[in-house]
Protein backbone atom coordinates (compact mmCIF):
# COMPACT_ATOMS: atom_id res chain seq x y z
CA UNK A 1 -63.26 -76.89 14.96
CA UNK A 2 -66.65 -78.57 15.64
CA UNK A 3 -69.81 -76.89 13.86
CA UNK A 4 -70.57 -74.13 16.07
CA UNK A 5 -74.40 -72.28 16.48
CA UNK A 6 -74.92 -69.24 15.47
CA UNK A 7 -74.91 -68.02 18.87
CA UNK A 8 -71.85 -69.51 19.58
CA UNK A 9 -69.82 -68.34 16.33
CA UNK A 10 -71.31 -65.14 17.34
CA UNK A 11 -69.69 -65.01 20.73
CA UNK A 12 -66.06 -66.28 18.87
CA UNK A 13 -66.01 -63.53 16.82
CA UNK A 14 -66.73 -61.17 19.15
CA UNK A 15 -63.85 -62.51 21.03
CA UNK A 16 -61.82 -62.59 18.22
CA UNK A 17 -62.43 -58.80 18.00
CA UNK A 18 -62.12 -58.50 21.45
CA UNK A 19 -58.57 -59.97 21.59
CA UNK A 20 -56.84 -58.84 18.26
CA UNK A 21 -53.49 -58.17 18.83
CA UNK A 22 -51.74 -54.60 17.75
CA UNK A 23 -52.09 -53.51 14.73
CA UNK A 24 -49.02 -51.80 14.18
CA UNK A 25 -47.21 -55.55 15.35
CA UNK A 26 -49.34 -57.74 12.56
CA UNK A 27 -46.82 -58.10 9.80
CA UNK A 28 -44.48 -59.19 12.47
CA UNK A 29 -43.64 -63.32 12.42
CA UNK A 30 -44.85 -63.64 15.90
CA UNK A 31 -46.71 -66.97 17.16
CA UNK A 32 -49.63 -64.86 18.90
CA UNK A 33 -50.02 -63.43 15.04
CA UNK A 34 -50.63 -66.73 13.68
CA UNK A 35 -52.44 -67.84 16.02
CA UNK A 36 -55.08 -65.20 15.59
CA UNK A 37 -55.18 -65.23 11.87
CA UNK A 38 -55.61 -69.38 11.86
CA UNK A 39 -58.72 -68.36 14.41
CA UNK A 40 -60.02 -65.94 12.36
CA UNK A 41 -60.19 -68.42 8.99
CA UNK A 42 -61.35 -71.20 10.93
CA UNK A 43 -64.45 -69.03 12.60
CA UNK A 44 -65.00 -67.14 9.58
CA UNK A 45 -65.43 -70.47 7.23
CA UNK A 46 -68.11 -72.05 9.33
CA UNK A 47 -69.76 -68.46 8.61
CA UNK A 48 -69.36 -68.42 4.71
CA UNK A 49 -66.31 -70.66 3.47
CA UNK A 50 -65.80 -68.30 0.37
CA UNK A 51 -64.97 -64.89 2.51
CA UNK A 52 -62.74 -67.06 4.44
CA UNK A 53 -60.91 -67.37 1.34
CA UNK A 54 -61.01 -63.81 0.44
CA UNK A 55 -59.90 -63.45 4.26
CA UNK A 56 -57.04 -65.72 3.56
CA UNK A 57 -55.73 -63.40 0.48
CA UNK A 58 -55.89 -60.71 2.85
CA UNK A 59 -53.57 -62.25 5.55
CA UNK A 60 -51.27 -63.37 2.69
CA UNK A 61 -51.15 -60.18 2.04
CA UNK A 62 -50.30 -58.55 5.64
CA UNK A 63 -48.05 -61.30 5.80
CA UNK A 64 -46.05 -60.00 2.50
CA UNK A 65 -43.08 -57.28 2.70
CA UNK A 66 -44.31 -56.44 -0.66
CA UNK A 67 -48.28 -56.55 0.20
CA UNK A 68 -50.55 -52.91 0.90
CA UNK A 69 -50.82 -53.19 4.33
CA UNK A 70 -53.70 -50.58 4.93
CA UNK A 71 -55.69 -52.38 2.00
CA UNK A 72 -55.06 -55.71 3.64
CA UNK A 73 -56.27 -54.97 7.01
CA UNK A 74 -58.88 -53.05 5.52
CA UNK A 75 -60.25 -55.51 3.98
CA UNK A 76 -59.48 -58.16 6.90
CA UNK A 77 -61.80 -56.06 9.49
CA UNK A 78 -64.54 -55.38 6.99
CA UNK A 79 -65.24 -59.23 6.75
CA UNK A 80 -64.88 -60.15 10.37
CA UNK A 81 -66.93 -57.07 11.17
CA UNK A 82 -69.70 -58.28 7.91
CA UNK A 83 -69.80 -61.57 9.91
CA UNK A 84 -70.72 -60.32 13.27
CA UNK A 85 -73.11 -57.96 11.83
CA UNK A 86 -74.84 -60.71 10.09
CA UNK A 87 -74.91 -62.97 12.76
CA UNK A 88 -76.48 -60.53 15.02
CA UNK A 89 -79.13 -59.66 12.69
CA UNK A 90 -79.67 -63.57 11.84
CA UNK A 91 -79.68 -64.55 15.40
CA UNK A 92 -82.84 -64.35 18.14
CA UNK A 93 -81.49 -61.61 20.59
CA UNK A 94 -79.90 -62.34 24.12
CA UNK A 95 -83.15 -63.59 26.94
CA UNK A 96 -84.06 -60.82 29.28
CA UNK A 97 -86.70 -61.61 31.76
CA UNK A 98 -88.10 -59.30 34.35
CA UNK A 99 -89.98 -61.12 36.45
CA UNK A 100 -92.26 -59.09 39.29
CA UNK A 101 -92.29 -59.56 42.71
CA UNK A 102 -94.36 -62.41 44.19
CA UNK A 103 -94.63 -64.07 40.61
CA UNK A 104 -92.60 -66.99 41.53
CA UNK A 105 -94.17 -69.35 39.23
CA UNK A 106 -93.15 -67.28 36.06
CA UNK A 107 -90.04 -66.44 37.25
CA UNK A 108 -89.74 -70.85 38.08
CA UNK A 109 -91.27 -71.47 34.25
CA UNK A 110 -88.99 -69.14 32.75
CA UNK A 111 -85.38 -71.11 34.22
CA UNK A 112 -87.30 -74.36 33.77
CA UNK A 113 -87.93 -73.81 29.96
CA UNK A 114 -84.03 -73.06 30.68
CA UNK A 115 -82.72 -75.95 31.91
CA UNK A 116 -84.84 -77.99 29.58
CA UNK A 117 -82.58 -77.27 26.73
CA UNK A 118 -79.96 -78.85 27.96
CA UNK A 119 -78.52 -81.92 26.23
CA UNK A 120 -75.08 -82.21 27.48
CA UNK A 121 -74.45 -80.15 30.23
CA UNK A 122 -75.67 -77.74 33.37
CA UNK A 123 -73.63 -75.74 35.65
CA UNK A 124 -75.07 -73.61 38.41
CA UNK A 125 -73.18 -71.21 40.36
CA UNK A 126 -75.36 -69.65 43.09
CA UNK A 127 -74.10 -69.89 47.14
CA UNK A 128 -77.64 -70.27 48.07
CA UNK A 129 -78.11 -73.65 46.31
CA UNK A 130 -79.78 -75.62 48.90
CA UNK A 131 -82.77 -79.29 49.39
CA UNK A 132 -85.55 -76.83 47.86
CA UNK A 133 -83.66 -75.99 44.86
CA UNK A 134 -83.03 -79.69 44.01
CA UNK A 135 -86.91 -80.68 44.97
CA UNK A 136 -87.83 -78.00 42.51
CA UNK A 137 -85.36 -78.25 39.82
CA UNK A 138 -83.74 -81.07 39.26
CA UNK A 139 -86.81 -83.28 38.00
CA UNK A 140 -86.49 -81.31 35.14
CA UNK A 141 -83.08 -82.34 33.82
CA UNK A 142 -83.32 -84.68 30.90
CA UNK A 143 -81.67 -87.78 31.64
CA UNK A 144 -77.94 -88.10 30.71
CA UNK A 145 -77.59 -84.56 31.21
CA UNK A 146 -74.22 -83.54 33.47
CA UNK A 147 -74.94 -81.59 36.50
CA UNK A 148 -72.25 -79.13 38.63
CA UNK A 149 -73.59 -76.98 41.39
CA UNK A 150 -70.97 -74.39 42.96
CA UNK A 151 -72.73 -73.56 46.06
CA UNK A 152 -71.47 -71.89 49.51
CA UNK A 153 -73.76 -71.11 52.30
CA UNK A 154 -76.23 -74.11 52.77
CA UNK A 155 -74.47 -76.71 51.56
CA UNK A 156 -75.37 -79.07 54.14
CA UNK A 157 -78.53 -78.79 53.12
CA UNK A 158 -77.97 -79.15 49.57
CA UNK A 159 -75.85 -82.48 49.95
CA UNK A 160 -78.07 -84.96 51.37
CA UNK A 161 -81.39 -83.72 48.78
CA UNK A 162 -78.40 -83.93 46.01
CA UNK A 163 -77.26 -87.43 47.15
CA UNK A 164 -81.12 -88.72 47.08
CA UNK A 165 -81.75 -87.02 43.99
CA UNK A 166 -78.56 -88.79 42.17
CA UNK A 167 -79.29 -92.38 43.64
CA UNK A 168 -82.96 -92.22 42.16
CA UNK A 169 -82.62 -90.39 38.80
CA UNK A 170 -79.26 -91.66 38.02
CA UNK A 171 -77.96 -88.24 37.00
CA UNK A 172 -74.52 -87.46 37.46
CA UNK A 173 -74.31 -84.52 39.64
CA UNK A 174 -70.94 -82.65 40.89
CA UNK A 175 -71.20 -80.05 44.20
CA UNK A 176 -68.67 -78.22 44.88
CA UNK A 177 -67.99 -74.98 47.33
CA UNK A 178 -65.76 -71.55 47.69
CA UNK A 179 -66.57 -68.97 49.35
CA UNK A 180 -65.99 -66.39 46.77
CA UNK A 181 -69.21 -66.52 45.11
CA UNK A 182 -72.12 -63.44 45.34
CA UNK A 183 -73.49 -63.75 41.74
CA UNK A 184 -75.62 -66.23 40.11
CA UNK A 185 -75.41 -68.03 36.96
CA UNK A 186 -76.54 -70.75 34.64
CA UNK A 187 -74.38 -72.22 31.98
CA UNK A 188 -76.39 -74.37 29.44
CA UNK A 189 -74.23 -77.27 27.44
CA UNK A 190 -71.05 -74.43 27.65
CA UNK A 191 -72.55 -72.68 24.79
CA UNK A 192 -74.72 -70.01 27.09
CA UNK A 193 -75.31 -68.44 30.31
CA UNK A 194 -77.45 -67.39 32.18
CA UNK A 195 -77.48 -64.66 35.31
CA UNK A 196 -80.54 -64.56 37.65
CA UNK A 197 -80.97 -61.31 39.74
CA UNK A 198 -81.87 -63.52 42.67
CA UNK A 199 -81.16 -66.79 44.04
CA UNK A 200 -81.97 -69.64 41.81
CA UNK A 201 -84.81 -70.90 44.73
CA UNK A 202 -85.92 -67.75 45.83
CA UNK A 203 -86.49 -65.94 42.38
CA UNK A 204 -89.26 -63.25 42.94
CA UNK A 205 -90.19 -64.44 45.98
CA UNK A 206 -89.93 -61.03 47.57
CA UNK A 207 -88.96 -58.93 45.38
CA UNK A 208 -88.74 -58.25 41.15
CA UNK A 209 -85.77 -59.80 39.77
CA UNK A 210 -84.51 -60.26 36.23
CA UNK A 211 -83.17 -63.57 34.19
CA UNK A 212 -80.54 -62.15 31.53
CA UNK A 213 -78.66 -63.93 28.82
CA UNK A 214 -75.08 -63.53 29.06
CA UNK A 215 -73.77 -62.73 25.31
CA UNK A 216 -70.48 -60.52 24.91
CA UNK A 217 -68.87 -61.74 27.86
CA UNK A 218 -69.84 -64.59 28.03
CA UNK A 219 -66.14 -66.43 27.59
CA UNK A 220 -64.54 -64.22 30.28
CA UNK A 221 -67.66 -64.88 32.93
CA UNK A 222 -67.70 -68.79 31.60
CA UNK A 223 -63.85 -68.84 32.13
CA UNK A 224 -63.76 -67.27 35.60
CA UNK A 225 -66.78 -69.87 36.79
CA UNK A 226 -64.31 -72.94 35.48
CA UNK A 227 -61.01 -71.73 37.58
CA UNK A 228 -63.02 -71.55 40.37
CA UNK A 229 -64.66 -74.57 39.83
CA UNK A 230 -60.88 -75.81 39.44
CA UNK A 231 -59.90 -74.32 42.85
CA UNK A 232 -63.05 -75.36 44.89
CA UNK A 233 -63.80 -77.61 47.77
CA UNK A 234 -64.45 -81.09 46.50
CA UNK A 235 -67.97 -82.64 48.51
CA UNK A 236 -69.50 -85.44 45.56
């Protein structure tokens, strides 16, 4: 497993929690078993290699006929549970933006600051996505950056600004559209997301609106986005 942030060993654990198979079924030889344990060592070294040894005693010993079972997973919980704990408290808390109504340049500085962190990768999913969101955002992608936009109601306006865009910068930029889109999102290098209130272009234009990091859920949401990226209509 590649070194993970601390944001994004966060978010593992959490869904390691999250999808912990029954208790009463863990000293069973079942494949979903091992696959959960092998999860939890892996995610719980890049936190602190020695508990993931102590860890590893501890599924030896759920594992044994012989072993204490309430002692084992006792002691199995309390360090995946130590390691979330810590990493919340060691980590900068999830981005929540309210932005008021008519302040459209702080609610425009505060995706742009955004988007400027990424180094690999941006995916938006908004069906408003249109020329004016390109004009405004896309000059500040950093070059090499990959680009996906899932889009739905003014797509014919976003294609030609998109094409232009591309054939000047160079950047590599993927639309897409479904019709089953109503929220709006941001995924930043597949490590975090993003949901705006409003749509990406019209952000407090009219009205307050809010800019909220994505944390807990952020696999299931991230997940969801990628089948229907999958599943969508193919335009560039």
């Amino acid at each position: 497993m590649p070194n993970l942030s601390r944001e994004q060993l966060l978010s593992e654990i959490e869904d390691l929690l999250r999808t912990m198979p029954e208790r009463s079924k863990l000293r069973h030889p079942l494949e979903e078993n091992y696959s959960w344990f092998g999860r939890a060592l892996a995610l719980v070294a890049q936190w602190d290699e020695a508990q993931s040894l102590v860890l590893n005693g501890y599924i030896n010993s759920l594992a044994s006929p012989t072993g204490d079972l309430y002692m084992a997973l006792a002691g199995m919980m309390t360090i995946i549970n130590q390691a979330r704990f810590d990493l919340r408290m060691r980590t900068t808390g999830p981005l929540s933006v309210v932005v008021g109504g008519g302040n459209v340049f702080d609610y425009f500085d505060e995706l742009r600051k955004i988007i400027e962190e990424a180094k690999a990768s941006l995916f938006f999913v908004d069906p408003y996505l249109d020329a004016e969101f390109v004009s405004r955002y896309a000059p500040h992608i950093k070059s090499g950056v990959s680009v996906r936009l899932l889009a739905n109601k003014t797509i014919q306006s976003l294609l030609p600004a998109v094409q232009a865009f591309s054939q000047q910068s160079k950047l590599a930029i993927e639309v897409r559209s479904t019709a089953q889109l109503h929220d709006r999102f941001l995924f930043v290098d597949n490590a975090n997301c993003y949901q705006s209130g409003a749509s990406f272009k019209d952000g407090a234009k009219k009205a307050p609106t809010t800019l909220t990091q994505i944390a807990d859920a952020f696999i299931p949401v991230r997940d969801t986005f990628e089948q229907l990226w999958k599943s969508a209509s193919v335009h560039i």
